[in-house]
Protein backbone atom coordinates (compact mmCIF):
# COMPACT_ATOMS: atom_id res chain seq x y z
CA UNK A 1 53.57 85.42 24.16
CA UNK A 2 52.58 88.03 26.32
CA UNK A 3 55.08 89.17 29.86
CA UNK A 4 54.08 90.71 32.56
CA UNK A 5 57.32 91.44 34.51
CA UNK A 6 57.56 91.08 38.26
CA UNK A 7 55.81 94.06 40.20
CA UNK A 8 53.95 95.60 36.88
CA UNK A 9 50.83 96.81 37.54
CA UNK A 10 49.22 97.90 34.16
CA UNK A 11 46.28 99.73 34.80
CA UNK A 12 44.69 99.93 31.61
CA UNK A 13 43.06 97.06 30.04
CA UNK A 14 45.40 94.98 27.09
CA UNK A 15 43.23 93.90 23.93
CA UNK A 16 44.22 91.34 21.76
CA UNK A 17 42.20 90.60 18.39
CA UNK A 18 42.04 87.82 16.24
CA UNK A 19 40.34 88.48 12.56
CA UNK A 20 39.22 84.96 10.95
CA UNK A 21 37.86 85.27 7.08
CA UNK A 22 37.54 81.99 5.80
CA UNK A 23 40.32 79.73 6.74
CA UNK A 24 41.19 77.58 10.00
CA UNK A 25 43.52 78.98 12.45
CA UNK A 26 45.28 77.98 15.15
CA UNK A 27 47.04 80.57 17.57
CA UNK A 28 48.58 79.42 20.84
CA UNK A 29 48.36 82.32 23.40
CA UNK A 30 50.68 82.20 26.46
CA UNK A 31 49.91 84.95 29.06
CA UNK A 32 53.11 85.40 31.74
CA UNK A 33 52.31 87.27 35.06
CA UNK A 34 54.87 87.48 37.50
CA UNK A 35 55.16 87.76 40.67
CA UNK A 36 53.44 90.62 42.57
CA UNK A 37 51.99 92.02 39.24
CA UNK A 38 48.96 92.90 37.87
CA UNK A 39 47.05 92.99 34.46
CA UNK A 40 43.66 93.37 32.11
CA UNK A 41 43.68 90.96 29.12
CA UNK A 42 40.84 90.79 27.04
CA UNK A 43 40.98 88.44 24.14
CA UNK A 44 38.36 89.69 21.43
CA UNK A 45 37.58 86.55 18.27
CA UNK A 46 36.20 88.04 14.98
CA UNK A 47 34.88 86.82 12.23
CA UNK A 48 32.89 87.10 8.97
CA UNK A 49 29.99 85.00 7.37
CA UNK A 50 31.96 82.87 5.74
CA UNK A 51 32.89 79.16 6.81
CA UNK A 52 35.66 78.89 8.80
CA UNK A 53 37.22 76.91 11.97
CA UNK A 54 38.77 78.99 14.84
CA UNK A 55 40.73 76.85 17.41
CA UNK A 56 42.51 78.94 20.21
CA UNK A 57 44.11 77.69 22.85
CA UNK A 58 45.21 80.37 25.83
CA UNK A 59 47.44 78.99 28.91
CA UNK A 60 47.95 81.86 31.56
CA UNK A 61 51.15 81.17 34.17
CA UNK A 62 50.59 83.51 36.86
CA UNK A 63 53.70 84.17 39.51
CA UNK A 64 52.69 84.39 43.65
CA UNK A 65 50.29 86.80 44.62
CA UNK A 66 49.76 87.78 40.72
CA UNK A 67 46.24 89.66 39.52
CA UNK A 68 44.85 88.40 36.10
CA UNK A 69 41.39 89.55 35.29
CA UNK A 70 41.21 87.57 31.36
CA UNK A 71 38.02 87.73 29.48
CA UNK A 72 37.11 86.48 26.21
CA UNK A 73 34.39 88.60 23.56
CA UNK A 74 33.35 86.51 20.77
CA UNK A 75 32.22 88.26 17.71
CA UNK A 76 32.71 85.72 15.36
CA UNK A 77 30.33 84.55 11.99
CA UNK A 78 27.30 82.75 11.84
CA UNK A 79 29.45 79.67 10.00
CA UNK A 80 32.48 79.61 12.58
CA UNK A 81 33.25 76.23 13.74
């Protein structure tokens, strides 16, 4: 779970990286904004050649007048599912 308190303005840009070698995963992501603030997030998936089975879910809950800019880089193997 990821907060952004009321008000914050983070003016960088948050990176969050999931490796996947060769198993499923699962990972529930819940983003937080509140109100008045203002954040970055980029969500980066990984992988190797090998077989595998990535499944993310990401649910963002952004206050009143809250900025989000959320982007997702995939990276992942040849054999992802």
């Amino acid at each position: 779970m990821l907060i952004v308190e009321d008000g914050v303005q983070l003016d960088g840009i948050l990176e969050v990286t999931f490796i996947s070698s060769g198993e499923a995963n699962y990972p529930r992501n819940l983003i937080v904004a509140g109100a008045n603030s203002r954040a970055t997030i980029v969500q980066h998936h990984v992988g190797n050649d090998t077989s595998y089975l990535s499944n993310i879910v990401t649910t963002i809950e952004a206050g009143d007048h809250a900025e989000i800019g959320f982007y997702r880089l995939q990276s992942e193997g040849m054999s992802a599912h």
